[in-house]
C-alpha atoms as a PDB file:
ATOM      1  CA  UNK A   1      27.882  43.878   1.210  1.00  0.00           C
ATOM      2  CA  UNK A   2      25.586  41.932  -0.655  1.00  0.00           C
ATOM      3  CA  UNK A   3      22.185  40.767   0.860  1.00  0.00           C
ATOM      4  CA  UNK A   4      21.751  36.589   0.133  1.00  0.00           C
ATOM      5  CA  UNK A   5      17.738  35.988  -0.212  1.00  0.00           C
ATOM      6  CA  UNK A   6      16.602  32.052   0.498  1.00  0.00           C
ATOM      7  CA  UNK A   7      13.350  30.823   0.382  1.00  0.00           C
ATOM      8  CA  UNK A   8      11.222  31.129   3.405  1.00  0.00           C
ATOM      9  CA  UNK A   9       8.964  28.689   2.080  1.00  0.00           C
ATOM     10  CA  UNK A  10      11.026  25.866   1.867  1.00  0.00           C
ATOM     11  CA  UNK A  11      12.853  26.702   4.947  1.00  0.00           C
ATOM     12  CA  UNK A  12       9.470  26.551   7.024  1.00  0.00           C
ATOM     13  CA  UNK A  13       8.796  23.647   5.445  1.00  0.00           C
ATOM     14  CA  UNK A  14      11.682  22.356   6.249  1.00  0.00           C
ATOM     15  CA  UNK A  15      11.582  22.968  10.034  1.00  0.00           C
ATOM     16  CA  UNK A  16       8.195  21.372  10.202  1.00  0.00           C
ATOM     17  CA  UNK A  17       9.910  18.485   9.016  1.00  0.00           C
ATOM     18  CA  UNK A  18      12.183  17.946  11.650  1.00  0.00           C
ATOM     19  CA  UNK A  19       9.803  19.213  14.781  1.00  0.00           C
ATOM     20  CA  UNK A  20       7.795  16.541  13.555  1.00  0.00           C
ATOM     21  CA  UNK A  21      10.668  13.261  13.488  1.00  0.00           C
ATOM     22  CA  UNK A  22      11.953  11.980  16.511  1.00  0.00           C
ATOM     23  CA  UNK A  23      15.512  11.878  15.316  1.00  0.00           C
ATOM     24  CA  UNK A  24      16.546  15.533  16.855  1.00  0.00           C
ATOM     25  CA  UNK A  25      17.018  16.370  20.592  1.00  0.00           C
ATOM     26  CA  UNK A  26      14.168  18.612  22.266  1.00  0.00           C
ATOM     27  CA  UNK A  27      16.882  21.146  22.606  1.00  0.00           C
ATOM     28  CA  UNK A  28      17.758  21.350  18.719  1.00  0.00           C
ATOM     29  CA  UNK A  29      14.005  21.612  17.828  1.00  0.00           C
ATOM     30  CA  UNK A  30      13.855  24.559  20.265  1.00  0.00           C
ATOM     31  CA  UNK A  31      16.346  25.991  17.859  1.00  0.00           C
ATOM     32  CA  UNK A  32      15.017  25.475  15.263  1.00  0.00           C
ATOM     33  CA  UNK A  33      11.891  26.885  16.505  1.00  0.00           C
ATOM     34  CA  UNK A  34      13.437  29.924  17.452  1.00  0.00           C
ATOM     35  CA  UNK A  35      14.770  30.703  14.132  1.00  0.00           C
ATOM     36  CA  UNK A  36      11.801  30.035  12.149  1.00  0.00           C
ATOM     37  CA  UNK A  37       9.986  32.029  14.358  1.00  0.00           C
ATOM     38  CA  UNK A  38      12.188  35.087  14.326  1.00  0.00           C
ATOM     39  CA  UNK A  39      12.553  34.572  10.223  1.00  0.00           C
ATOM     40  CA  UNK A  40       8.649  34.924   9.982  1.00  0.00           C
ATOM     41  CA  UNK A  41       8.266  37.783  12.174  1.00  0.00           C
ATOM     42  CA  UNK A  42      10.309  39.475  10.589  1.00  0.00           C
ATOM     43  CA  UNK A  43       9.642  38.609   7.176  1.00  0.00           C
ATOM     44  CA  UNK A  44       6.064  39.636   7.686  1.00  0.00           C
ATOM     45  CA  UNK A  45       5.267  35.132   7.104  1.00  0.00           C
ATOM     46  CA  UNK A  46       3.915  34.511  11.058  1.00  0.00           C
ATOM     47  CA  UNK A  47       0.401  32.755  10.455  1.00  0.00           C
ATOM     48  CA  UNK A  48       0.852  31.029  13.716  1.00  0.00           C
ATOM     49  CA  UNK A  49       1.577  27.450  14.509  1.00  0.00           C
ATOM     50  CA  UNK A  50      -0.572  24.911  15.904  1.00  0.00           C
ATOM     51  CA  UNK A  51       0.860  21.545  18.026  1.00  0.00           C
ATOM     52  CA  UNK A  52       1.294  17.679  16.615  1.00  0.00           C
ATOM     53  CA  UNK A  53       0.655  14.945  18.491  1.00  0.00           C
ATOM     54  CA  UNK A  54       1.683  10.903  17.854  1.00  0.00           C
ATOM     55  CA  UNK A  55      -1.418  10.161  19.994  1.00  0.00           C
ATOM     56  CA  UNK A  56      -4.026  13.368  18.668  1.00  0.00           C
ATOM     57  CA  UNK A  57      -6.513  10.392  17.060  1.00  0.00           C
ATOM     58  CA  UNK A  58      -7.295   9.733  20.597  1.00  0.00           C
ATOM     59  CA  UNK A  59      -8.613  12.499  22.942  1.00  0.00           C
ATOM     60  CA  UNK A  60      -7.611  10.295  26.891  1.00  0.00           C
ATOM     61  CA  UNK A  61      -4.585   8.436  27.265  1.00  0.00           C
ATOM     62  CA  UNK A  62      -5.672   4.673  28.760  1.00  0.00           C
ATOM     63  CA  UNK A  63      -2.017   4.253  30.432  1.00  0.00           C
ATOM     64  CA  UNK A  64      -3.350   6.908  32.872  1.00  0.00           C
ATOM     65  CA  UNK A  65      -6.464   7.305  35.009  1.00  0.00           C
ATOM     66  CA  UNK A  66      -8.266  10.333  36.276  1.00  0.00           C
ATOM     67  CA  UNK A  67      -8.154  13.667  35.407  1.00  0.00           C
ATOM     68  CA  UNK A  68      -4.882  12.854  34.600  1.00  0.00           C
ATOM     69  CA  UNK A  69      -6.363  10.086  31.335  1.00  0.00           C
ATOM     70  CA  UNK A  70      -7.519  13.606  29.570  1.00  0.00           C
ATOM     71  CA  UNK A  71      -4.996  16.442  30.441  1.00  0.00           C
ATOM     72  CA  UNK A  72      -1.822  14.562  30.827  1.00  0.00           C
ATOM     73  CA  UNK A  73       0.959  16.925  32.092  1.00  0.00           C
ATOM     74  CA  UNK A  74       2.841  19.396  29.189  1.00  0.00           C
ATOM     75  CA  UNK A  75       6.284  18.893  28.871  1.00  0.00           C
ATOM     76  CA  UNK A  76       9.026  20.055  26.598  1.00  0.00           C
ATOM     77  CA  UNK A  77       8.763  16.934  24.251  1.00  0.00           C
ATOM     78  CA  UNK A  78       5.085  17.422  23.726  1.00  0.00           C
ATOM     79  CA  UNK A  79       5.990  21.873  23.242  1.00  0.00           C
ATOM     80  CA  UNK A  80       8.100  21.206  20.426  1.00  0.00           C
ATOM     81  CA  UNK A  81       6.088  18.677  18.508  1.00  0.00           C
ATOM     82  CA  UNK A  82       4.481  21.896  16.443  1.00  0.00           C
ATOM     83  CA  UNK A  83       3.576  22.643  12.970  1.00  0.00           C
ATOM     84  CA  UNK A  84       3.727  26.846  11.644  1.00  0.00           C
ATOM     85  CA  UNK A  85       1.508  27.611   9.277  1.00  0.00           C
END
């Protein structure tokens, strides 16, 4: 059988893309995650990945007050808003 090559490159690229758009479900980023993660391990690509936020040009969040202003609570819409390197 004949192996098919693609650019891992472009494909990273293009995942960061889409983690990084609000037009995908939190479930299809996890996807998407999963395979550009598994591509770059075993590729030998991993550099790691570090996480995007809308809000990251402010370090509290004034809608909330407390302890709770500066470490609001993770959730799975804030885990998949990442960038690989």
């Amino acid at each position: 059988m004949a192996r098919k090559t693609f650019n891992v490159a472009d494909f990273k690229d293009y995942v960061n893309s889409n983690l990084a758009c609000d037009r995908l479900s939190n479930h299809e980023k996890y996807g998407m995650i999963m395979l550009l993660d598994h591509i770059l391990h075993e590729t030998g690509n991993y550099k790691g990945f570090g996480y995007v936020y809308k809000d990251d040009v402010r370090p509290c969040f004034p809608d909330k007050v407390g302890d709770e202003a500066c470490n609001p609570a993770w959730d799975m819409s804030r885990d998949v808003r990442r960038k690989y390197y």
